[in-house]
C-alpha atoms as a PDB file:
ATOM      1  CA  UNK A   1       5.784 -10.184   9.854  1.00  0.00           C
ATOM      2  CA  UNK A   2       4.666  -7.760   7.397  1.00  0.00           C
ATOM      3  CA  UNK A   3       5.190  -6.939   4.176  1.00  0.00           C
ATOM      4  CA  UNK A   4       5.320  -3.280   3.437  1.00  0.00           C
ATOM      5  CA  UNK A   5       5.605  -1.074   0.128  1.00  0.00           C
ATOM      6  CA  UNK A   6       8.245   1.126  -0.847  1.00  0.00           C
ATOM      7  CA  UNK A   7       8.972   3.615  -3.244  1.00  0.00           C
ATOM      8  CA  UNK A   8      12.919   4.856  -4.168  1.00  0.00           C
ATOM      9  CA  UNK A   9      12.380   8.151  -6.113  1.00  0.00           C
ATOM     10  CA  UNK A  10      15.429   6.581  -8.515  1.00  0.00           C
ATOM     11  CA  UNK A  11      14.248   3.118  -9.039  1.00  0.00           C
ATOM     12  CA  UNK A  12      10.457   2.761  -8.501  1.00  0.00           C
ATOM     13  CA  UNK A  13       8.401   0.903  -6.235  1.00  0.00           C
ATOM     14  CA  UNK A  14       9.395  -2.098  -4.211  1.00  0.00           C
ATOM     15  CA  UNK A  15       8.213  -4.636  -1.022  1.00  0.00           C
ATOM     16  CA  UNK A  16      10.089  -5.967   1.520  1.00  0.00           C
ATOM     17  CA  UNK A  17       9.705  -7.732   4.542  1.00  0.00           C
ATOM     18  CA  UNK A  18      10.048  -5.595   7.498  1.00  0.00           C
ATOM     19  CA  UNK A  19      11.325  -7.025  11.169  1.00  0.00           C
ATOM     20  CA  UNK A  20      10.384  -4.392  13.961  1.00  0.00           C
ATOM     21  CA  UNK A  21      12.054  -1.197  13.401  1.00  0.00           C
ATOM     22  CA  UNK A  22      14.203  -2.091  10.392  1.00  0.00           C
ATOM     23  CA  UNK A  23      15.907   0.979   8.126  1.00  0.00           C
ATOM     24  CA  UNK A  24      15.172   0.469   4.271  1.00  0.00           C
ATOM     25  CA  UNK A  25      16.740   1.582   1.671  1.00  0.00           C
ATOM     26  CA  UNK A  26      16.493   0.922  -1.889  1.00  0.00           C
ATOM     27  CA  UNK A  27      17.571  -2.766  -2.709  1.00  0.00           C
ATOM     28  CA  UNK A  28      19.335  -1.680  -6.099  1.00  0.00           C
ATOM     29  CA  UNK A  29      20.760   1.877  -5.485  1.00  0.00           C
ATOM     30  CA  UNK A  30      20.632   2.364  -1.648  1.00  0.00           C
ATOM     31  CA  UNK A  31      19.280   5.807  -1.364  1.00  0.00           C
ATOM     32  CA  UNK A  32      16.325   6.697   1.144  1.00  0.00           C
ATOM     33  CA  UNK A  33      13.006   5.529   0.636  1.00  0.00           C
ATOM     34  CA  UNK A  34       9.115   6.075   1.608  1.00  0.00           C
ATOM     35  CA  UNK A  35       6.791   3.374   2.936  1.00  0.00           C
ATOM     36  CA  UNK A  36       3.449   4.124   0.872  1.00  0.00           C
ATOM     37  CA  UNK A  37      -0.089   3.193   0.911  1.00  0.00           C
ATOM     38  CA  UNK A  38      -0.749  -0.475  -0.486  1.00  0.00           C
ATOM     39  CA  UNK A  39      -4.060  -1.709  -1.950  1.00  0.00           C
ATOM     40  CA  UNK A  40      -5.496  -4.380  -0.419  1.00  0.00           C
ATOM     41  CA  UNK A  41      -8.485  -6.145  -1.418  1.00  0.00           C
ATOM     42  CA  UNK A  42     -11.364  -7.836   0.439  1.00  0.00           C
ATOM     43  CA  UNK A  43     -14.227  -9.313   0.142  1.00  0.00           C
ATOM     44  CA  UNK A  44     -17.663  -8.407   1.241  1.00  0.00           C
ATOM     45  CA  UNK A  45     -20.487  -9.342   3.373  1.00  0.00           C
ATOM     46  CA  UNK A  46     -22.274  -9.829  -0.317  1.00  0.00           C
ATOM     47  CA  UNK A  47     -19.421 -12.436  -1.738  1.00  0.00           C
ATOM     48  CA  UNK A  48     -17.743  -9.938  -4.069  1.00  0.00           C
ATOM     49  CA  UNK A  49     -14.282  -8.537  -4.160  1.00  0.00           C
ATOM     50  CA  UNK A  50     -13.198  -4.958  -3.610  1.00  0.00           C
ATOM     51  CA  UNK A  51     -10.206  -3.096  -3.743  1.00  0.00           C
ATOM     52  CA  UNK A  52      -9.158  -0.010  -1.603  1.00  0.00           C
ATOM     53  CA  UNK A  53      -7.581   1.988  -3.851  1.00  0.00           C
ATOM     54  CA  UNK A  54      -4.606   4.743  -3.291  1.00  0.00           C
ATOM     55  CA  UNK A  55      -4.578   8.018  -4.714  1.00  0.00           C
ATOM     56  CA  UNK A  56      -7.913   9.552  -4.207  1.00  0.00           C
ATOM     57  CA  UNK A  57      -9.737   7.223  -6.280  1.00  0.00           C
ATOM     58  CA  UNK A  58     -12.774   5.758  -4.922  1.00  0.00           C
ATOM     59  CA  UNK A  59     -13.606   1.833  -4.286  1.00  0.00           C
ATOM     60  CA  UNK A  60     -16.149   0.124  -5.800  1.00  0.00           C
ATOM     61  CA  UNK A  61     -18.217  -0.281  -2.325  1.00  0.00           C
ATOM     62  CA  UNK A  62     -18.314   3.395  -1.782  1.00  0.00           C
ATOM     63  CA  UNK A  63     -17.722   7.138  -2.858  1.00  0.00           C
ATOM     64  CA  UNK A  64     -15.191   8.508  -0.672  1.00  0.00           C
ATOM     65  CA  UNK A  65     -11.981   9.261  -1.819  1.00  0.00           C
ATOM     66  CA  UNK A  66     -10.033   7.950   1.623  1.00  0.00           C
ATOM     67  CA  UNK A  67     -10.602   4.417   2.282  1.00  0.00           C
ATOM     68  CA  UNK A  68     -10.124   5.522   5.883  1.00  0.00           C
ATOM     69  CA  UNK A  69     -13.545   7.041   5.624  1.00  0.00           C
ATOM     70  CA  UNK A  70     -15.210   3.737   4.395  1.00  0.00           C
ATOM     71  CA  UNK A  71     -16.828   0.798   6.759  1.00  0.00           C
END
């Protein structure tokens, strides 16, 4: 079951725990919200840690600014 990211445009960012096709809304003011990007890290075939980031900024392992781009 995952766990997605949210943002309410009133109250900031959130997670939650999604089952299937569940709406979400905003846990403290109940309006509409967006399911964003999240970072995620990993660890590579050389024993260090990286991060995809969100936002056009590049991850340490490469220079593109999409980590759909990367390996």
């Amino acid at each position: 079951m995952p766990i997605y990211e949210f943002r309410c445009e009133k109250c900031g960012d959130f997670e939650k725990l999604v089952l299937g096709n569940d709406e979400v809304v905003c846990p403290s003011c109940g309006c509409a919200v967006q399911r964003i990007m999240s970072a995620c890290n990993f660890k590579s075939a050389a024993g260090d840690f990286k991060t995809s980031g969100s936002g056009g900024a590049s991850c340490s392992g490469c220079t593109s600014t999409s980590c759909a781009t990367c390996h």
